[in-house]
N, C-alpha and C. Protein backbone atom coordinates (compact mmCIF):
# COMPACT_ATOMS: atom_id res chain seq x y z
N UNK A 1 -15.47 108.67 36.28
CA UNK A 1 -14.96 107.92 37.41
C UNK A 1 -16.02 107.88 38.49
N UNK A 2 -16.67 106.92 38.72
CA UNK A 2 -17.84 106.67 39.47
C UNK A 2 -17.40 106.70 40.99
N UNK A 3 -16.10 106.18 41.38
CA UNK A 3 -15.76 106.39 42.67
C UNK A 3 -15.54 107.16 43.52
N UNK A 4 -14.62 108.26 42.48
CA UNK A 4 -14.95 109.65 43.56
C UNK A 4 -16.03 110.29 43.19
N UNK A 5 -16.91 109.61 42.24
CA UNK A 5 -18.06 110.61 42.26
C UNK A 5 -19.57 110.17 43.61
N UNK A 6 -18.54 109.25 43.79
CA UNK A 6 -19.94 108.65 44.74
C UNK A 6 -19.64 109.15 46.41
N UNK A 7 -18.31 109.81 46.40
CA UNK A 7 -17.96 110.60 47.61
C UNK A 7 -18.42 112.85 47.65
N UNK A 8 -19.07 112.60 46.07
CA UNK A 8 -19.55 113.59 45.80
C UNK A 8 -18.42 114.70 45.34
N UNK A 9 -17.29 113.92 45.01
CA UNK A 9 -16.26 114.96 44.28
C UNK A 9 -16.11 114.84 42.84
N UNK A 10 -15.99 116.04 41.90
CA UNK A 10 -15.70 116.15 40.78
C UNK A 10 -14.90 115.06 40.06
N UNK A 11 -14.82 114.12 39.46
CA UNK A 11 -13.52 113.55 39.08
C UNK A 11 -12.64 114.23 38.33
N UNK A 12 -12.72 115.86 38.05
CA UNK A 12 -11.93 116.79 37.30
C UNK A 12 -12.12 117.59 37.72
N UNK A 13 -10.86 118.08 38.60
CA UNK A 13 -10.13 119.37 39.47
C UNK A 13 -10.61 120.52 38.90
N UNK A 14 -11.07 120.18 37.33
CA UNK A 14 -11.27 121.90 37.26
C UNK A 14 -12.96 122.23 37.00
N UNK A 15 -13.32 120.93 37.05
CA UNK A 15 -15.09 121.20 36.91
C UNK A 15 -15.45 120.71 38.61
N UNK A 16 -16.17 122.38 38.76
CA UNK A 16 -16.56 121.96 40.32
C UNK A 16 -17.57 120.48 40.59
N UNK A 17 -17.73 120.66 41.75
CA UNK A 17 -18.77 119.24 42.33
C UNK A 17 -20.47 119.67 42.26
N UNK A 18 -20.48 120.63 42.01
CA UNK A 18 -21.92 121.78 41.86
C UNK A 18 -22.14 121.94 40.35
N UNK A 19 -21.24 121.88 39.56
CA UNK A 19 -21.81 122.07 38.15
C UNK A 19 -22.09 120.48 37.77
N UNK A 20 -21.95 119.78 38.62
CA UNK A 20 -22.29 118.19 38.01
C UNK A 20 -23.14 117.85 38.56
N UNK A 21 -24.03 118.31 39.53
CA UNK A 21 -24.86 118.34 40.08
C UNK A 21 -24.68 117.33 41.56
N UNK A 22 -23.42 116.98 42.18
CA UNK A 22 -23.26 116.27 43.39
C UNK A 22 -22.88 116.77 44.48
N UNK A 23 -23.21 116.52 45.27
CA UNK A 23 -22.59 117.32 46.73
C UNK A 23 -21.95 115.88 47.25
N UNK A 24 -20.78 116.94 48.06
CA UNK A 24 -19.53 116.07 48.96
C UNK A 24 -20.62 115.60 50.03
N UNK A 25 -19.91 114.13 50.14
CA UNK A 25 -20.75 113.47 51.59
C UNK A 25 -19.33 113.16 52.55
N UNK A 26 -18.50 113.78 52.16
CA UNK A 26 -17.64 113.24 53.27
C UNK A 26 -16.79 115.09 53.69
N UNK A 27 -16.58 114.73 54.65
CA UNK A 27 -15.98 116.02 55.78
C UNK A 27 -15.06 115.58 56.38
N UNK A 28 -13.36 116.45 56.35
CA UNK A 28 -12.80 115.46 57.28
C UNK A 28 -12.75 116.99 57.76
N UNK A 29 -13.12 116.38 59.74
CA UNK A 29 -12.84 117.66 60.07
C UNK A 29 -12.26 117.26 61.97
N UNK A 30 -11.86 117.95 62.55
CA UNK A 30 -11.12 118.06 63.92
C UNK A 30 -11.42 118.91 65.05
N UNK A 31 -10.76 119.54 65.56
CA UNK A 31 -11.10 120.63 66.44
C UNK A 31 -9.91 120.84 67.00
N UNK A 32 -9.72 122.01 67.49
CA UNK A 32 -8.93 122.83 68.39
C UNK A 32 -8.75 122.30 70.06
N UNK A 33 -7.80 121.69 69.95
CA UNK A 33 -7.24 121.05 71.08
C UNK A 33 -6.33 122.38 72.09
N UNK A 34 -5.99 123.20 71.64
CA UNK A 34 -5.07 124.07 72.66
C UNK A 34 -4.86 125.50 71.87
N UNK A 35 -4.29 126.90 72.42
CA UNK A 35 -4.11 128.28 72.11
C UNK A 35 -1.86 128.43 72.32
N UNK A 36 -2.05 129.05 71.31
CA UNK A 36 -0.37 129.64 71.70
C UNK A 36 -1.18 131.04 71.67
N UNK A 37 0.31 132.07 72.35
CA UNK A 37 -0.12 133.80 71.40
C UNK A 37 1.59 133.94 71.01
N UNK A 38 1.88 133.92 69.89
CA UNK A 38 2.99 134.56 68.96
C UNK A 38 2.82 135.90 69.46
N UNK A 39 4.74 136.48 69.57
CA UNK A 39 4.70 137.79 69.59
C UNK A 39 5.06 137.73 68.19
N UNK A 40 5.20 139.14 67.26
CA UNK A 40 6.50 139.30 66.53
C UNK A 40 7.88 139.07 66.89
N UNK A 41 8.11 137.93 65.91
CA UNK A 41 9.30 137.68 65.91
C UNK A 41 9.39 136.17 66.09
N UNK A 42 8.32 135.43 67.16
CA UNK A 42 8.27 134.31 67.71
C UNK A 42 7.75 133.40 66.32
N UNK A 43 8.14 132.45 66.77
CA UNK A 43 8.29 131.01 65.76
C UNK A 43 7.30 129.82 66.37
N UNK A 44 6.62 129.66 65.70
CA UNK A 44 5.84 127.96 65.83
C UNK A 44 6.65 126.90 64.69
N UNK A 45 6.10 125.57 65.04
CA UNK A 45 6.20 124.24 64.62
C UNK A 45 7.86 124.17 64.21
N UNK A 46 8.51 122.62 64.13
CA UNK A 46 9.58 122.22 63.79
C UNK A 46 9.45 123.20 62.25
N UNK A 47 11.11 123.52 62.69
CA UNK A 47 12.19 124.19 61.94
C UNK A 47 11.98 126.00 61.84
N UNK A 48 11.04 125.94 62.81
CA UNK A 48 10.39 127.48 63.06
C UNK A 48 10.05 128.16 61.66
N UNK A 49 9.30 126.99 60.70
CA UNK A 49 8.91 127.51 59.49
C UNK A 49 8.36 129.28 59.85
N UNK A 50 7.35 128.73 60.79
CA UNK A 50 6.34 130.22 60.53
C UNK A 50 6.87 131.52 61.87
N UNK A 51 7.16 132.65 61.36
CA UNK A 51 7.78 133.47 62.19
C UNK A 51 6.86 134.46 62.07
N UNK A 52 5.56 134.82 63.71
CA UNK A 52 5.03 135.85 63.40
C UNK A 52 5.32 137.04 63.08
N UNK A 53 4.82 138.10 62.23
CA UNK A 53 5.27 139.51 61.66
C UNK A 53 4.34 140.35 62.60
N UNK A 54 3.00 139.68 63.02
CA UNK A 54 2.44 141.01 64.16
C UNK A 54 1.61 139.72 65.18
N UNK A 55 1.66 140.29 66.37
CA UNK A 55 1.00 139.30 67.56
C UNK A 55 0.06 138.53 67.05
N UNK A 56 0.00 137.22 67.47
CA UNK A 56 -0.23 136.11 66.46
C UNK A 56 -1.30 135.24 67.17
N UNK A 57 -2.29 134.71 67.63
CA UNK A 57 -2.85 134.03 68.21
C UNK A 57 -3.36 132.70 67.15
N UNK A 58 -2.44 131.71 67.38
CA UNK A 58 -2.71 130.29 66.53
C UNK A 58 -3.04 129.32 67.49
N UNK A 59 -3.76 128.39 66.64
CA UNK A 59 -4.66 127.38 67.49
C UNK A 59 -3.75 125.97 66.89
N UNK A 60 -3.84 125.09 67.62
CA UNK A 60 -3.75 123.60 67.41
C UNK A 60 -4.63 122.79 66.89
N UNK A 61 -4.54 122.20 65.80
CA UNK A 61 -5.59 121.54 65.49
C UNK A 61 -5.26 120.20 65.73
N UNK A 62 -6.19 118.99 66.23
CA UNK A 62 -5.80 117.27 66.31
C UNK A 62 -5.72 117.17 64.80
N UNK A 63 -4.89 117.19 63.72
CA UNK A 63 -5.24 116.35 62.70
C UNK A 63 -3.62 116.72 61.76
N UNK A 64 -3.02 115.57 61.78
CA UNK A 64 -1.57 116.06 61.25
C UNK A 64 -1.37 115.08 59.99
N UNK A 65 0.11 115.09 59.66
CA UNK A 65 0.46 113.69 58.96
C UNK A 65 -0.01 112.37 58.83
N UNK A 66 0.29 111.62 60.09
CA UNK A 66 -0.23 110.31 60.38
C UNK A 66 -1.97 110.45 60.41
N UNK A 67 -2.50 111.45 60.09
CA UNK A 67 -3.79 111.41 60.24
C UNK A 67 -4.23 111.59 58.56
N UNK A 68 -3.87 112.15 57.22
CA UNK A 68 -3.83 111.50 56.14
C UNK A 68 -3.74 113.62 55.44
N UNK A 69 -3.38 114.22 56.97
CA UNK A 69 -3.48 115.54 55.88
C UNK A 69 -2.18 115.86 55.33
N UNK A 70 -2.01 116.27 53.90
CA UNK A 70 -0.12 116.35 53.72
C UNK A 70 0.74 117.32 54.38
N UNK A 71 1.87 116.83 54.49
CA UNK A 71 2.91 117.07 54.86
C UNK A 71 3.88 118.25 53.95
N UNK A 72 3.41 118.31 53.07
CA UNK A 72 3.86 118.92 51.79
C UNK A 72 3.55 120.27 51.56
N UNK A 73 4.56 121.20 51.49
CA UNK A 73 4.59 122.54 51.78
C UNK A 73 3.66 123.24 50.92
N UNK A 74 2.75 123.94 51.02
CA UNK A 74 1.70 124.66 50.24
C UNK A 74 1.36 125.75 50.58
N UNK A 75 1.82 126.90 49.81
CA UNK A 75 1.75 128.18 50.42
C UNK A 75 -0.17 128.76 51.05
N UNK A 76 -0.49 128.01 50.32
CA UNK A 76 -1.94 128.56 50.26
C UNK A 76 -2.90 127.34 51.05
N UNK A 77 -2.22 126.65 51.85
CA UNK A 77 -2.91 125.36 52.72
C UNK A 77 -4.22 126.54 54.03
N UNK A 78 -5.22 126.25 53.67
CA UNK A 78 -6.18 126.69 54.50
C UNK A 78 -7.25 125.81 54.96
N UNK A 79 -7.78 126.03 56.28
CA UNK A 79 -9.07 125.49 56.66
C UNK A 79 -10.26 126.39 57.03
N UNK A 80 -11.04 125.79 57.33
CA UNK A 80 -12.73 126.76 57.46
C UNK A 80 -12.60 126.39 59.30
N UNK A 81 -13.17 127.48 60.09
CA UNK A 81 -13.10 127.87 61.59
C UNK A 81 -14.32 128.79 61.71
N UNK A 82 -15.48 127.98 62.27
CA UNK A 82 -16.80 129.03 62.24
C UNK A 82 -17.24 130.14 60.89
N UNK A 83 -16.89 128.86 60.19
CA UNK A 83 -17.29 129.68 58.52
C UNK A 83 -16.35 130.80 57.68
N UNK A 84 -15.66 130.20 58.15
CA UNK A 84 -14.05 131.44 57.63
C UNK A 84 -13.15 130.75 57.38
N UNK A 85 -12.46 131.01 56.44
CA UNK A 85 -11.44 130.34 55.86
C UNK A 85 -10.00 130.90 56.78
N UNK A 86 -8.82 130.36 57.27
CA UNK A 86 -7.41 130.78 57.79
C UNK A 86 -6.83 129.68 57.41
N UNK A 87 -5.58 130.21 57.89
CA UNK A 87 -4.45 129.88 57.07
C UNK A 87 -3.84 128.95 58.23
N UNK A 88 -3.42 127.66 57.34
CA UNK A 88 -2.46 126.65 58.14
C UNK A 88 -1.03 127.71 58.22
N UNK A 89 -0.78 127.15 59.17
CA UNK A 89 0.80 127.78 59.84
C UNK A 89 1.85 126.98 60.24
N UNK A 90 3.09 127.16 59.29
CA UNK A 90 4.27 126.28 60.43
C UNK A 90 3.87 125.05 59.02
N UNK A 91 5.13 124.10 60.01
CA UNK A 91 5.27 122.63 59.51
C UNK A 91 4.10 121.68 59.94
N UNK A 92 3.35 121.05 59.32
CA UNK A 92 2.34 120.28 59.45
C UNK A 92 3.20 119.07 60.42
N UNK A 93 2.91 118.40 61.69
CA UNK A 93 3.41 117.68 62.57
C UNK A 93 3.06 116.40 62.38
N UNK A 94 3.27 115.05 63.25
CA UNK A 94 2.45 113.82 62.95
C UNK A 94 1.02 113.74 63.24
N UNK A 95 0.83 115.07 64.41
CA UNK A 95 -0.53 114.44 64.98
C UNK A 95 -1.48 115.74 65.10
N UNK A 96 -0.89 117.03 64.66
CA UNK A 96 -1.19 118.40 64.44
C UNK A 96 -0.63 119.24 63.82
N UNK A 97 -1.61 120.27 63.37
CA UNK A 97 -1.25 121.43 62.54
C UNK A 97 -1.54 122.89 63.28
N UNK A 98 -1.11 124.04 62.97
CA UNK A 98 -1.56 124.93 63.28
C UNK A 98 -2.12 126.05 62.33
N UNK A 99 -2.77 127.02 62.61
CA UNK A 99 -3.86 127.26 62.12
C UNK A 99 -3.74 129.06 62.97
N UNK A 100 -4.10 130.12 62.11
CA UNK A 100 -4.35 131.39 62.44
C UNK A 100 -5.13 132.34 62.69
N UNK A 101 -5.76 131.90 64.24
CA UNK A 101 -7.06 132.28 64.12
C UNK A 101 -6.53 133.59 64.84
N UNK A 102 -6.16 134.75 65.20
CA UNK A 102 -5.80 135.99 65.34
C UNK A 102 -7.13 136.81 65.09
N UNK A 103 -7.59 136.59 63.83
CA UNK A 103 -9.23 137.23 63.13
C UNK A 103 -10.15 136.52 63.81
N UNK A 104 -10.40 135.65 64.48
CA UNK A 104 -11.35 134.71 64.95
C UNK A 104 -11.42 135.04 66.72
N UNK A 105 -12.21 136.41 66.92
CA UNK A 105 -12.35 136.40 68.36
C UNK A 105 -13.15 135.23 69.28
N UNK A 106 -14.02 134.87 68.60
CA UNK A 106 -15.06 133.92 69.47
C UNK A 106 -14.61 132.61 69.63
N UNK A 107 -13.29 132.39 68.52
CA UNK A 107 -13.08 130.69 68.68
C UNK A 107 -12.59 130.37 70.29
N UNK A 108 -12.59 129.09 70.39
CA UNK A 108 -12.70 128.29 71.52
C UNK A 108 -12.35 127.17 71.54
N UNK A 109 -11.66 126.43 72.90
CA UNK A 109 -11.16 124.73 72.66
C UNK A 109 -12.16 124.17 72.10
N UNK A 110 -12.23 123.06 71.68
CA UNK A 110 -13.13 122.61 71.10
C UNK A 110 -14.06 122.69 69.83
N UNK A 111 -13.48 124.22 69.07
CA UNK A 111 -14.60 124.54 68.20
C UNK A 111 -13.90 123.67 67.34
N UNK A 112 -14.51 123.30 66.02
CA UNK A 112 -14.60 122.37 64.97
C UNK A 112 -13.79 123.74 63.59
N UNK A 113 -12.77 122.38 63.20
CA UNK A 113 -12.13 122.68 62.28
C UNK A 113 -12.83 122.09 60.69
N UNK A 114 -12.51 122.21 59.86
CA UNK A 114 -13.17 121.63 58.96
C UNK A 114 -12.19 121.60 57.71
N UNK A 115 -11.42 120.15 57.66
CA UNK A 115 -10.11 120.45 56.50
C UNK A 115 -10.08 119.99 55.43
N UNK A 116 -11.41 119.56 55.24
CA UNK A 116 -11.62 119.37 53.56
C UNK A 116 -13.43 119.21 53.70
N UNK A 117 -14.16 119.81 52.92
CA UNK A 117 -15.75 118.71 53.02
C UNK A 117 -17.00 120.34 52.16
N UNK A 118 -17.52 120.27 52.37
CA UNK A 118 -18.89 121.58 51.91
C UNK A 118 -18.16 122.93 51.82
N UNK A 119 -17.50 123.29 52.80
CA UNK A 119 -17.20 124.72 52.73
C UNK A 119 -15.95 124.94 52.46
N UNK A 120 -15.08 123.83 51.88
CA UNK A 120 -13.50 123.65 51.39
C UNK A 120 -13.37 122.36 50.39
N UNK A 121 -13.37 122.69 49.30
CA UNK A 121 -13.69 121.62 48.40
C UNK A 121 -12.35 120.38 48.23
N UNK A 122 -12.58 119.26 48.47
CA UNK A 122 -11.36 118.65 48.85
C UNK A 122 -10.19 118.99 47.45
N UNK A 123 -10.61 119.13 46.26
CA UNK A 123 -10.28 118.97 45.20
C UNK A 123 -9.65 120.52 44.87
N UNK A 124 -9.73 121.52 45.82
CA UNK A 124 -9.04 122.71 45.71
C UNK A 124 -7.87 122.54 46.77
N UNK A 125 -8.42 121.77 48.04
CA UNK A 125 -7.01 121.43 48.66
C UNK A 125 -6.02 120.53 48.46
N UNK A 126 -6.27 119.55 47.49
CA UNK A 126 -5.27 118.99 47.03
C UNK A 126 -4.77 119.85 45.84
N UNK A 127 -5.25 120.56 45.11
CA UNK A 127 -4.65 121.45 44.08
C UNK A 127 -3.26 121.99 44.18
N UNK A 128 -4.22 122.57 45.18
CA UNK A 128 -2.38 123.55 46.36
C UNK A 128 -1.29 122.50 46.64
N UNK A 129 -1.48 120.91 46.59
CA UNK A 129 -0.52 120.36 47.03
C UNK A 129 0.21 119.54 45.87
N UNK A 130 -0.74 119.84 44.68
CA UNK A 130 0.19 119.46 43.39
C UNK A 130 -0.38 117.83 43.52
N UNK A 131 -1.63 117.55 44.00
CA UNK A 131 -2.28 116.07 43.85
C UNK A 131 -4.13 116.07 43.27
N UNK A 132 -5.10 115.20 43.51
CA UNK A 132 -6.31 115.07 43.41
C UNK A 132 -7.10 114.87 44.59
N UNK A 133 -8.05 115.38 44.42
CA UNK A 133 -8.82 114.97 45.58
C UNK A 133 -8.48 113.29 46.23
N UNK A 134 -8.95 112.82 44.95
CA UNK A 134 -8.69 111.17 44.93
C UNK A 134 -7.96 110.58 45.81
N UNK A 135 -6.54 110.91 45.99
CA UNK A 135 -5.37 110.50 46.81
C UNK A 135 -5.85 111.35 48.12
N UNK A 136 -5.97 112.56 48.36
CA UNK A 136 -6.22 112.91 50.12
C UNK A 136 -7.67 112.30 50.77
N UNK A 137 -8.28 111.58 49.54
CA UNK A 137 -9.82 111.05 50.12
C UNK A 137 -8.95 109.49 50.84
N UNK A 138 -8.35 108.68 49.56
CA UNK A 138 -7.77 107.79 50.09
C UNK A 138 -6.59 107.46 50.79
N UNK A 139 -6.09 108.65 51.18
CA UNK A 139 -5.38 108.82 52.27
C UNK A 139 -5.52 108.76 54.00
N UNK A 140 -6.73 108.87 54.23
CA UNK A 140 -7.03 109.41 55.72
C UNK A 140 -6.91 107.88 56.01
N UNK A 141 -6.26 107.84 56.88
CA UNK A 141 -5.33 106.54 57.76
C UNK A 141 -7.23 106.37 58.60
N UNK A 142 -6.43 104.80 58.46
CA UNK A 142 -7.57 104.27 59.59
C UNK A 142 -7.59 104.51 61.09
N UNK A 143 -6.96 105.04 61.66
CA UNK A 143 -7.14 105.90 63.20
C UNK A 143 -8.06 106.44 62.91
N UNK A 144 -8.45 107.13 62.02
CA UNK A 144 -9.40 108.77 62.30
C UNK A 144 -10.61 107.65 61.87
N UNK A 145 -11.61 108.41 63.31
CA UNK A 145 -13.22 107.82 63.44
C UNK A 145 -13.95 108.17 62.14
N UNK A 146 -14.89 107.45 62.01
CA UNK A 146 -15.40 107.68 61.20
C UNK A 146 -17.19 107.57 61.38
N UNK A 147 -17.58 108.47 60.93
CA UNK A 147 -19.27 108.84 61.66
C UNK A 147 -19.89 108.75 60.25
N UNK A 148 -20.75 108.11 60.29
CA UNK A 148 -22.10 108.10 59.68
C UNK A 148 -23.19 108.53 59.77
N UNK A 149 -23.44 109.92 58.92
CA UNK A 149 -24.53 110.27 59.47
C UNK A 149 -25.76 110.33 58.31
N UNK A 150 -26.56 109.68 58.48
CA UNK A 150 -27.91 109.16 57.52
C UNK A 150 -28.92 110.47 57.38
């Protein structure tokens, strides 16, 4: 399949993008718009999916539903935050997600999220959601900018 191979993804979930010799050219990534601090006990996002178990410091990320990331419950949904992988938190929203940076002393408004691209292989995060890379590549709604970089 020449098409997702020309976005530098595997066209088979289970043969990486490195043993075929291509690298991903596309990154979808966001940043940290705002801070909560969870006590124990306290609840983020609609339906208070996520209920912290010890003091909780989660971040907001700009990039939700209407922005092409799923909606679809995945125990193991993670993003990369200054080269570290954490864990999405809560119900994924229309226009944000949250995210557990608690381990992440240095993060900051603004630092860069990274929810699929080099250091999160898109084709492992659609795994977790029971789809292909294929569909979350051609998913990202036309709102989200798009940069070219040569």
């Amino acid at each position: 399949r020449a098409g997702i191979a020309m976005y530098g993804v595997s066209p088979d979930g289970n043969v990486s993008s490195q043993s075929l010799g291509i690298d991903p050219v596309m990154t979808l990534e966001s940043e940290i718009i705002a801070f909560q601090d969870l006590q124990p006990g306290e609840a983020c996002g609609y339906g208070s999916k996520f209920i912290a178990h010890r003091p909780t410091k989660l971040a907001v990320v700009a990039c939700g539903y209407a922005d092409g990331y799923p909606r679809k419950d995945n125990p193991h949904r993670e993003v990369v935050v200054e080269g570290k992988r954490v864990p999405v938190i809560g119900n994924v929203s229309m226009d944000m997600l949250t995210i557990d940076v608690t381990d992440l002393p240095n993060v900051r408004l603004g630092s860069k999220v990274e929810i699929w691209g080099k250091n999160l292989p898109v084709n492992g995060v659609a795994k977790g959601f029971g789809t292909i890379g294929y569909e979350l590549l051609c998913d990202v709604n036309q709102r989200v900018p798009r940069v070219l970089i040569k």
